[in-house]
C-alpha atoms as a PDB file:
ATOM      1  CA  UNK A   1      99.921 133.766  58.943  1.00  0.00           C
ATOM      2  CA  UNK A   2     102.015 130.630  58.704  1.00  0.00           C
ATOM      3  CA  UNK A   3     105.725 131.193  59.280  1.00  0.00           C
ATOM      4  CA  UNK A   4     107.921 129.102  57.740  1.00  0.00           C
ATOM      5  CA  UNK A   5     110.730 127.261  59.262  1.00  0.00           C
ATOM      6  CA  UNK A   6     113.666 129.117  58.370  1.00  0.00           C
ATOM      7  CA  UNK A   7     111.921 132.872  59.113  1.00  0.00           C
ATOM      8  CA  UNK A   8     112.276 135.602  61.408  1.00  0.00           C
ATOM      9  CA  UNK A   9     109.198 136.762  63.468  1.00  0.00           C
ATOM     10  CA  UNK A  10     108.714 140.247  62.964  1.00  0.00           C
ATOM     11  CA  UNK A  11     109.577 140.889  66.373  1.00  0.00           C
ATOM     12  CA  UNK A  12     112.947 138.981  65.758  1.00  0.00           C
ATOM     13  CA  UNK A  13     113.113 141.266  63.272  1.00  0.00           C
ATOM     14  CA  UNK A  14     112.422 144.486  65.847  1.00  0.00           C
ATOM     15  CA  UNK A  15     114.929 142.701  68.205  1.00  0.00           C
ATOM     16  CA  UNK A  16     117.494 143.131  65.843  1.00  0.00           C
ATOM     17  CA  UNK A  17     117.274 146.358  64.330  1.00  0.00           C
ATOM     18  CA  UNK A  18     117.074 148.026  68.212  1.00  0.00           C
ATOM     19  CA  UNK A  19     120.002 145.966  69.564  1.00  0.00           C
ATOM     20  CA  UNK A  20     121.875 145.012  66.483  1.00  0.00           C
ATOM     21  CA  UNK A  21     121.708 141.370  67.535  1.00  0.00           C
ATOM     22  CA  UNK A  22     119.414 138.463  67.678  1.00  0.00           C
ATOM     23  CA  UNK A  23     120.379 135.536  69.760  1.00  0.00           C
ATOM     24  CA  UNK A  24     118.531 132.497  68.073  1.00  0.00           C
ATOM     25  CA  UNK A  25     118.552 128.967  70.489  1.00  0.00           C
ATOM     26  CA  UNK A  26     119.495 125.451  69.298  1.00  0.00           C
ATOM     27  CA  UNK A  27     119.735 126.280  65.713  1.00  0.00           C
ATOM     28  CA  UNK A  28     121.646 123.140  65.211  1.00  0.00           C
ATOM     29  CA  UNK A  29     120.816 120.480  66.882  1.00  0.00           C
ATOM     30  CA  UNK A  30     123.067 118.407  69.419  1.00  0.00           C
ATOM     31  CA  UNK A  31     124.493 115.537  67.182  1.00  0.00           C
ATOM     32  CA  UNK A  32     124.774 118.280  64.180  1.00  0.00           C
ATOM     33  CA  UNK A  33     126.884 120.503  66.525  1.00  0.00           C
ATOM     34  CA  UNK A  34     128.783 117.538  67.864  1.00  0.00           C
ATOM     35  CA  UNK A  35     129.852 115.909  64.663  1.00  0.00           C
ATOM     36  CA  UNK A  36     131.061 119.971  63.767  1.00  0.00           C
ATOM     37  CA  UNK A  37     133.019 120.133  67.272  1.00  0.00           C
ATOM     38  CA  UNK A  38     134.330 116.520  66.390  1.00  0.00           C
ATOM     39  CA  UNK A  39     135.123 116.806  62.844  1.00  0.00           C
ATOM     40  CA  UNK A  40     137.116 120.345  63.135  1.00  0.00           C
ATOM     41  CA  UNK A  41     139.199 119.353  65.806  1.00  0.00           C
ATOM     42  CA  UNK A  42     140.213 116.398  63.794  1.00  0.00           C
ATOM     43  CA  UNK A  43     140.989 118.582  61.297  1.00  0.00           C
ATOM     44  CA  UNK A  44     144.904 119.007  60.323  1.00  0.00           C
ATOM     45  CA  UNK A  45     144.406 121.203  57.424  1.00  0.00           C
ATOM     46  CA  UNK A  46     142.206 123.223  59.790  1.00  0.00           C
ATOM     47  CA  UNK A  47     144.807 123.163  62.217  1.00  0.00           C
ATOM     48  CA  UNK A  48     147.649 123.474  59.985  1.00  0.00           C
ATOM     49  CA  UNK A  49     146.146 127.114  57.876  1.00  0.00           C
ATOM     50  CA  UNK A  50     145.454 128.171  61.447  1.00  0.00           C
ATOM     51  CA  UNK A  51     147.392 131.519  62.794  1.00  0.00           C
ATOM     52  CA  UNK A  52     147.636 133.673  65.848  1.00  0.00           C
ATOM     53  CA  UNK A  53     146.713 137.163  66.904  1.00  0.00           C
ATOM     54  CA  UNK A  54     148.378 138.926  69.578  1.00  0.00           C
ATOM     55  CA  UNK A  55     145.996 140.757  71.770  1.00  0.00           C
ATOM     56  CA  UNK A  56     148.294 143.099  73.179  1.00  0.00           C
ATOM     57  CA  UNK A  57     147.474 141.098  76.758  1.00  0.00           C
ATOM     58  CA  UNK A  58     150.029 138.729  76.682  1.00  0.00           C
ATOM     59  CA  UNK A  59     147.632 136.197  75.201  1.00  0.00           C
ATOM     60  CA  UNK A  60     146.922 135.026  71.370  1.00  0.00           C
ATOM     61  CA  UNK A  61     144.155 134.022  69.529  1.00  0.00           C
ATOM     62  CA  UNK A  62     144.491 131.439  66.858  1.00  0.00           C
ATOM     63  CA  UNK A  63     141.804 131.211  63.842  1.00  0.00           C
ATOM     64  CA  UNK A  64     141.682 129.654  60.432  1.00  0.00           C
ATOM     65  CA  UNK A  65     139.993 131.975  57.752  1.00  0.00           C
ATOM     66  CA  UNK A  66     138.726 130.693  54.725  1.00  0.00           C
ATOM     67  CA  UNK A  67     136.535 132.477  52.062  1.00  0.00           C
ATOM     68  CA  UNK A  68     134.302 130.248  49.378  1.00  0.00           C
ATOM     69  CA  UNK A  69     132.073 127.865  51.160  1.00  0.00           C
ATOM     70  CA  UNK A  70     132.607 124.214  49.741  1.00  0.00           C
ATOM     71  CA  UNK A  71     131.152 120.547  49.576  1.00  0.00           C
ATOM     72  CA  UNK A  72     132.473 119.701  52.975  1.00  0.00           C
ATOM     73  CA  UNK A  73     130.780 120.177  56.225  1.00  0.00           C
ATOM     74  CA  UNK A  74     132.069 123.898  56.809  1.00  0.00           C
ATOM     75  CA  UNK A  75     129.927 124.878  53.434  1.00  0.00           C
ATOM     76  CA  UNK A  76     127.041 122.486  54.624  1.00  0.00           C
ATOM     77  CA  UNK A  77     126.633 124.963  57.656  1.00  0.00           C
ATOM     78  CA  UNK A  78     127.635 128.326  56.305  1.00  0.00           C
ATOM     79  CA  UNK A  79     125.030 127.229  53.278  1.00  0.00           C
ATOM     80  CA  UNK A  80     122.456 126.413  55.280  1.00  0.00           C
ATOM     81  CA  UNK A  81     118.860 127.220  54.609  1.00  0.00           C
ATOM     82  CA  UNK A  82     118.627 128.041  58.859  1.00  0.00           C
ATOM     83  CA  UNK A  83     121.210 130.309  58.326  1.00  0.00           C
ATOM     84  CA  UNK A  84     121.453 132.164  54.854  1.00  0.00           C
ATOM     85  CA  UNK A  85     117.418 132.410  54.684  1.00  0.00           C
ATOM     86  CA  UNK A  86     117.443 134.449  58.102  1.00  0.00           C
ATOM     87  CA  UNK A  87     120.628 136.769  56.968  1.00  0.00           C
ATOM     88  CA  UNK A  88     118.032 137.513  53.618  1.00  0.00           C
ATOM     89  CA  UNK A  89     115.668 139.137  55.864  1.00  0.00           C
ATOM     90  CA  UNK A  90     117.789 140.953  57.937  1.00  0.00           C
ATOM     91  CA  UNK A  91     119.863 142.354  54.740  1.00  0.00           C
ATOM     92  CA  UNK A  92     117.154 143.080  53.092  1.00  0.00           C
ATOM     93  CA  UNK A  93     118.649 141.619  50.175  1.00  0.00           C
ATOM     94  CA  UNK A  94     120.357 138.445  48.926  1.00  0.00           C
ATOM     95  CA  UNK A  95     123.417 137.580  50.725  1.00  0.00           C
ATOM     96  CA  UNK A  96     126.385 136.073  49.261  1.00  0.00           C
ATOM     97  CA  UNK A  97     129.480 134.557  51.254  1.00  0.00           C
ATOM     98  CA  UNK A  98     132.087 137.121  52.386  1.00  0.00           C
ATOM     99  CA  UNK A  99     133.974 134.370  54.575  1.00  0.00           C
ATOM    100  CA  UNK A 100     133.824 132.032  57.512  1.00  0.00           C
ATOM    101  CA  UNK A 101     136.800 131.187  60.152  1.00  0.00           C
ATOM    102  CA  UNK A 102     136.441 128.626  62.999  1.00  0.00           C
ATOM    103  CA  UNK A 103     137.825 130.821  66.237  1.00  0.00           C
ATOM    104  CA  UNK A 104     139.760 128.522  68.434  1.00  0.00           C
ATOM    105  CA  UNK A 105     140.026 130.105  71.729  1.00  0.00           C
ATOM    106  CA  UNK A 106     142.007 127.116  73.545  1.00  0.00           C
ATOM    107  CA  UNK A 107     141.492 126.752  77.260  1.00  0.00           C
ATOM    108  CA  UNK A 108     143.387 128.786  79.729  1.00  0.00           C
ATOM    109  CA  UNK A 109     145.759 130.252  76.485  1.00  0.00           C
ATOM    110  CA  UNK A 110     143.502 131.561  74.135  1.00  0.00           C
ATOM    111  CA  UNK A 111     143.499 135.107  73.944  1.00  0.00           C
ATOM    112  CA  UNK A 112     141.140 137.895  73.955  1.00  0.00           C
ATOM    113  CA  UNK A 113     139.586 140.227  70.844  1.00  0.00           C
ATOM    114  CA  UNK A 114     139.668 144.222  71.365  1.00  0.00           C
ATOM    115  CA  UNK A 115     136.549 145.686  71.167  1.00  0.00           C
ATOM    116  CA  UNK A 116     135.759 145.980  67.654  1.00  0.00           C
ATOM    117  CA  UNK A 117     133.146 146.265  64.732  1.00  0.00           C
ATOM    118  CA  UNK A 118     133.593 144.168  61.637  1.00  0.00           C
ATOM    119  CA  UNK A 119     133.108 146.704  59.388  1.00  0.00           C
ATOM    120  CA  UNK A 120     135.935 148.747  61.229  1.00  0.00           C
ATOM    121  CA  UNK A 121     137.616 145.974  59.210  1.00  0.00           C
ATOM    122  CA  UNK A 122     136.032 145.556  55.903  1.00  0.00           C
ATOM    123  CA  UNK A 123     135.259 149.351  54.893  1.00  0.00           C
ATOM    124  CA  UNK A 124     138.907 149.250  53.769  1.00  0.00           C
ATOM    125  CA  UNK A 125     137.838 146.418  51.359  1.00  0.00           C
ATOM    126  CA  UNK A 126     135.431 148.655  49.111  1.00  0.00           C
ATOM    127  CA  UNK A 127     132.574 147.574  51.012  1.00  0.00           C
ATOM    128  CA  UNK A 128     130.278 151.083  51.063  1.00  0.00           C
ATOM    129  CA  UNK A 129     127.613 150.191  53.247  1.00  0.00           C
ATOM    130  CA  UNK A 130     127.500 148.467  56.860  1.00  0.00           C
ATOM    131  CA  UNK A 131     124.724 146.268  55.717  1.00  0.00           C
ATOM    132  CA  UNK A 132     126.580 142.862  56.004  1.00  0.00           C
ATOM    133  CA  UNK A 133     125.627 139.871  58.847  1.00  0.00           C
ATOM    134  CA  UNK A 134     128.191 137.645  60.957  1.00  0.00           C
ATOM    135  CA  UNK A 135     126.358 134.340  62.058  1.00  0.00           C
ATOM    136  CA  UNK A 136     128.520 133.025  65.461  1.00  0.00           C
ATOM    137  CA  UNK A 137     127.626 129.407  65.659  1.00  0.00           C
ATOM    138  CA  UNK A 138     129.050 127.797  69.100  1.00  0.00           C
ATOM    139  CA  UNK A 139     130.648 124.483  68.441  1.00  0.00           C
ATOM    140  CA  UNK A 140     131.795 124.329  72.435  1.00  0.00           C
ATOM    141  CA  UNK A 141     129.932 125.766  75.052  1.00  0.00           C
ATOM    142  CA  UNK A 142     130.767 129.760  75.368  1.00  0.00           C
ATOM    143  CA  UNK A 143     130.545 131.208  79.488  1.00  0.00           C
ATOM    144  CA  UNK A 144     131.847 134.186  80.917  1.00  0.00           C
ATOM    145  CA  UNK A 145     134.501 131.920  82.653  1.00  0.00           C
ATOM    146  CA  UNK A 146     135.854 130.880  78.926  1.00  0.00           C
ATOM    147  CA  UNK A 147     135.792 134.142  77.433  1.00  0.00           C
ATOM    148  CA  UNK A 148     132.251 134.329  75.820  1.00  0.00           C
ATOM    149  CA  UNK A 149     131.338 137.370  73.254  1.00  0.00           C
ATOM    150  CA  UNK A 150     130.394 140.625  75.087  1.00  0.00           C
ATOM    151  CA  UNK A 151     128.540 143.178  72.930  1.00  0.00           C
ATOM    152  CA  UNK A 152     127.058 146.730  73.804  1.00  0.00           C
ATOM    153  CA  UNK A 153     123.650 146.554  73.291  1.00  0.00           C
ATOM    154  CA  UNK A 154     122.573 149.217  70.319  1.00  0.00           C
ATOM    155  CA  UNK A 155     125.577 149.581  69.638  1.00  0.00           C
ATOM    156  CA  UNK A 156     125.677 150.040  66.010  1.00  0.00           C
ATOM    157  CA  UNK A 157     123.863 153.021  66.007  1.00  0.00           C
ATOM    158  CA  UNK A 158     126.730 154.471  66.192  1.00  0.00           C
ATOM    159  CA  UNK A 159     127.832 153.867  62.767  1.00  0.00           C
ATOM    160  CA  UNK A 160     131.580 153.076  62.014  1.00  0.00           C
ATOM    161  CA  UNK A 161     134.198 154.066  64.700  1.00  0.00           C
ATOM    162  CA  UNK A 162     137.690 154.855  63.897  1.00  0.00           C
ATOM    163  CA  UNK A 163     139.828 151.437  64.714  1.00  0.00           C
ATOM    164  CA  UNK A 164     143.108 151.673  65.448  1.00  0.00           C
ATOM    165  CA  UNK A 165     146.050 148.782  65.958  1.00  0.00           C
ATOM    166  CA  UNK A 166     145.989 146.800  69.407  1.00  0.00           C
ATOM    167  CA  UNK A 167     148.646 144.024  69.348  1.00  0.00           C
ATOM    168  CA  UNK A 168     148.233 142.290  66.459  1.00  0.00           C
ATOM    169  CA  UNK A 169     144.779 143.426  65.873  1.00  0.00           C
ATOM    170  CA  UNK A 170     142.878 146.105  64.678  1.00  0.00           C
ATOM    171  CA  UNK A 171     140.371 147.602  67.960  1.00  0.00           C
ATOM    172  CA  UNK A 172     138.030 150.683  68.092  1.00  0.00           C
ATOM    173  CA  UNK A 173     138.970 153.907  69.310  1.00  0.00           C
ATOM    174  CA  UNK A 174     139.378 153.158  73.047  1.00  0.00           C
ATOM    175  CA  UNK A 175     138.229 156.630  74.161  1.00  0.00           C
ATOM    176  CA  UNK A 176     134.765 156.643  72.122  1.00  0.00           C
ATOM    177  CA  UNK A 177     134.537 152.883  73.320  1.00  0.00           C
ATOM    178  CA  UNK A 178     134.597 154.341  76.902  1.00  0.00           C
ATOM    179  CA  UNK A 179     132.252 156.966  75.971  1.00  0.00           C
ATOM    180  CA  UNK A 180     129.391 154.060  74.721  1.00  0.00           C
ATOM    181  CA  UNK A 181     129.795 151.729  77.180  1.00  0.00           C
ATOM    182  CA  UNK A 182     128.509 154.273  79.898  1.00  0.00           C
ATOM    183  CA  UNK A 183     125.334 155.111  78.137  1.00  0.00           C
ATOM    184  CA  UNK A 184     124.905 150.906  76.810  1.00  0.00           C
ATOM    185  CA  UNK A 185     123.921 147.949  78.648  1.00  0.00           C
ATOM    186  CA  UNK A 186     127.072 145.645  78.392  1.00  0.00           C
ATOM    187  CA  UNK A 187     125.720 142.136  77.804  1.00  0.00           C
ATOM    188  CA  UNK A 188     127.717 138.621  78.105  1.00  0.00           C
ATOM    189  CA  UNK A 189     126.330 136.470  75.034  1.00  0.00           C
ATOM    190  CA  UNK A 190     126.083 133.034  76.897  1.00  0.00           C
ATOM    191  CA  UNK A 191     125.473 130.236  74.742  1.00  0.00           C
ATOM    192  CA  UNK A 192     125.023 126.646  74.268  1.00  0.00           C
ATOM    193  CA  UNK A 193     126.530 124.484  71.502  1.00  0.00           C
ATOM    194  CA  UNK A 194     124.221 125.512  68.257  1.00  0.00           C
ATOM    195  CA  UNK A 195     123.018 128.344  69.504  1.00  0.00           C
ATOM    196  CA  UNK A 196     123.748 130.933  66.697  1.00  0.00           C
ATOM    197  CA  UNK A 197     123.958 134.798  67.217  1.00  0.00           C
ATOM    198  CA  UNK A 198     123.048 136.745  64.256  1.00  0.00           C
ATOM    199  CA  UNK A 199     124.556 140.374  64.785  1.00  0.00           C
ATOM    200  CA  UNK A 200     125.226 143.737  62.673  1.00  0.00           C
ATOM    201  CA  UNK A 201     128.210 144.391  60.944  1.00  0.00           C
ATOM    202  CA  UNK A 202     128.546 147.966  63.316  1.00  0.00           C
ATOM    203  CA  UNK A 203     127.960 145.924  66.655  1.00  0.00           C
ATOM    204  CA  UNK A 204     130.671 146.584  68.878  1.00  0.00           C
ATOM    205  CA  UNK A 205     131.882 143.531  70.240  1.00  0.00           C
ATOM    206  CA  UNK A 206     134.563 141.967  71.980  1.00  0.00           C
ATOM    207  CA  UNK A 207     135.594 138.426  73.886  1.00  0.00           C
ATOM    208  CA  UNK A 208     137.723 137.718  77.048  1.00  0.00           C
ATOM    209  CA  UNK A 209     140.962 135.571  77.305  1.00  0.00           C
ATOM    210  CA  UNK A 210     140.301 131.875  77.912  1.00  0.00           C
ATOM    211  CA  UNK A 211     141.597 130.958  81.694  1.00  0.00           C
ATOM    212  CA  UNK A 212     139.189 128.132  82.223  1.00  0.00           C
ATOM    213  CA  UNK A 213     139.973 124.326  81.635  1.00  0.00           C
ATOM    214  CA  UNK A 214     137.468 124.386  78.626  1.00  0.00           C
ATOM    215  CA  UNK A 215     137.614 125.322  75.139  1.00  0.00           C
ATOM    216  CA  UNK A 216     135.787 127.909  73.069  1.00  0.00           C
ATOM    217  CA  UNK A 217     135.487 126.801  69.764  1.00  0.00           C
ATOM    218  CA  UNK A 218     133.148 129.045  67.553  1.00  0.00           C
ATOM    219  CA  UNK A 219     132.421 129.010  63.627  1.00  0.00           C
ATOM    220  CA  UNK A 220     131.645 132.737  62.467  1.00  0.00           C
ATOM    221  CA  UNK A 221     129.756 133.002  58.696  1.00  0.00           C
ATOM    222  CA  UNK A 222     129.913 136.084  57.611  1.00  0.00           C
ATOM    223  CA  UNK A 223     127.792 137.512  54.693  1.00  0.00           C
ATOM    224  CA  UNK A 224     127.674 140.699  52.435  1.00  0.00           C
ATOM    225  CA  UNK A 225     124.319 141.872  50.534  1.00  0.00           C
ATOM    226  CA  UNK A 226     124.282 141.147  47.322  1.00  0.00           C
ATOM    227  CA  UNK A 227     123.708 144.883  46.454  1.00  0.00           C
ATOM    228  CA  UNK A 228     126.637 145.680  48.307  1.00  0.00           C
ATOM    229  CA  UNK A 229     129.037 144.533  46.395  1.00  0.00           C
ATOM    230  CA  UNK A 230     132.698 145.907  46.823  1.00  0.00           C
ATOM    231  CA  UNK A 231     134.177 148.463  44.453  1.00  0.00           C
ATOM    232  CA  UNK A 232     137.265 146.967  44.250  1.00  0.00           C
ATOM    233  CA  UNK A 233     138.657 144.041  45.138  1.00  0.00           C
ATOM    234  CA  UNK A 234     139.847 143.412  48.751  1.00  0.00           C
ATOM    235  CA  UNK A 235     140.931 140.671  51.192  1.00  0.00           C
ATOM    236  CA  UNK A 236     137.297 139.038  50.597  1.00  0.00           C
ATOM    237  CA  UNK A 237     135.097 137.834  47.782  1.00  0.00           C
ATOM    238  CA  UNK A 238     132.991 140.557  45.440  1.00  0.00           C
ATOM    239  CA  UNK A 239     129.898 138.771  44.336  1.00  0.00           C
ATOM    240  CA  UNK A 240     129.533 135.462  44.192  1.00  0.00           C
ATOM    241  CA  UNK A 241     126.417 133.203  44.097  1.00  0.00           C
ATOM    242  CA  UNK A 242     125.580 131.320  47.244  1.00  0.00           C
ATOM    243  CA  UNK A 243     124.216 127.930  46.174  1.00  0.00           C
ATOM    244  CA  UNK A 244     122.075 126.655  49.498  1.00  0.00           C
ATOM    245  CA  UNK A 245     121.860 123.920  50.917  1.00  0.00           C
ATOM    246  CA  UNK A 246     118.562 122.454  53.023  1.00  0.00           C
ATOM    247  CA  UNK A 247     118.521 121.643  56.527  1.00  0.00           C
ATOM    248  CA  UNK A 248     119.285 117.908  55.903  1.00  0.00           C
ATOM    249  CA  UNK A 249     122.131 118.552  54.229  1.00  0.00           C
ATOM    250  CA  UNK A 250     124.454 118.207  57.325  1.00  0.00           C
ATOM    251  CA  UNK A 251     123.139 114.807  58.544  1.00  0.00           C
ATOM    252  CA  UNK A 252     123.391 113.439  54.706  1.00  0.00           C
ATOM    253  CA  UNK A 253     127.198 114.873  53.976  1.00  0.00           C
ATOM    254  CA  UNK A 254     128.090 112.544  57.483  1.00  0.00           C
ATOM    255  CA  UNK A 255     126.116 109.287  55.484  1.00  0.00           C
ATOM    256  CA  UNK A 256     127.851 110.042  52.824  1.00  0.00           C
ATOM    257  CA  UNK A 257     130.857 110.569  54.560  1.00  0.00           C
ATOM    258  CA  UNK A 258     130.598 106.829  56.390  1.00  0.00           C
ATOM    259  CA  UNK A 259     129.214 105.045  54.166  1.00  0.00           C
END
């Protein structure tokens, strides 16, 4: 059987549902990733909607949250075929836009995240079921040293843990935390520039402050199923179409761009 380009193996698909992650390599290539890294840290708007997070550390983490994917080269990534195709088969469903942010964990101040599940965050938005994706895209290289994403493997088998205010954000209970982390593999998520982890909306997951001379950029789409839909309104989109874009689309929005 001929998979196409764009598809999950069934054993990616395996991977996933046992860990509640899938780490997929080089899913953008090198200049792709490059003219992302280059372009959003040009960015003033970027920059300028940007805002902090204490992480009741001492340190802060400063992101820039936006929810409908447009015409620049933010929606040319977070609309990509590589990407939305692969969240259909792992939801099961078709996926619409919930939001994206661009995580800029500066080097040696950027600040860590509490352990945390996303949908410890977006149950309160009317979402019933855990059955969205988050898509971490590296724009800089992520290492242990800079504060890379830690996850417990499994981990959301658990279902949705009571989170609870740490600093300025919102972190699991500590005490079940504990509890997990003795009976799951803790595992540093090391990756290159494109790499792309898919992971489950119930993954627990957390990052390390920054105290290395390098920067840890990341762009995060996140995606609801279609079938999903909230409620009631909340803090992020109820159903909206996701218009795709193919793979090319990156390197022709830069022609068109410099042309």
């Amino acid at each position: 059987m001929m998979i196409e380009a764009n598809s999950l193996t069934t054993e990616d698909l395996e991977t996933y549902e046992r860990d509640g992650y899938l780490l997929v390599p080089r899913l953008f290539a090198a200049e792709e990733i490059t003219l992302l890294r280059d372009t959003a840290k040009r960015d003033r708007a970027l920059d300028q909607q940007a805002y902090g997070r204490n992480d009741g550390e001492g340190g802060t983490v400063r992101l820039s949250l936006w929810n409908h994917p447009g015409d620049d080269l933010y929606g040319m990534f977070s609309r990509n075929r590589r990407i939305v195709d692969r969240v259909e088969q792992l939801l099961c469903d078709e996926p619409y836009h919930y939001h994206s942010k661009m995580i800029m964990k500066e080097a040696r101040t950027g600040g860590a995240w509490a352990w945390h599940q996303d949908y410890g965050y977006w149950y309160d938005n009317g979402v019933l079921f855990p059955n969205l994706c988050s898509v971490f895209v590296a724009v800089d290289p992520a290492t242990r040293e800079n504060g890379c994403l830690q996850v417990l493997r499994g981990s959301h088998h658990l279902g949705r843990i009571r989170h609870l205010k740490t600093g300025d954000q919102t972190g699991a209970d500590p005490e079940r935390v504990a509890a997990a982390a003795e009976r799951m593999e803790l595992v540093y998520v090391e990756m290159k520039p494109g790499d792309a982890l898919f992971f489950h909306a119930n993954l627990l997951h957390r990052s390390d402050q920054n105290h290395s001379a390098n920067d840890r950029w990341a762009m995060v789409c996140c995606y609801n199923a279609r079938s999903n839909d909230p409620y009631r309104d909340g803090k992020h989109p109820r159903y909206t179409p996701l218009v795709r874009v193919e793979d090319e689309a990156i390197r022709e929005w830069h022609h068109q761009t410099t042309v």
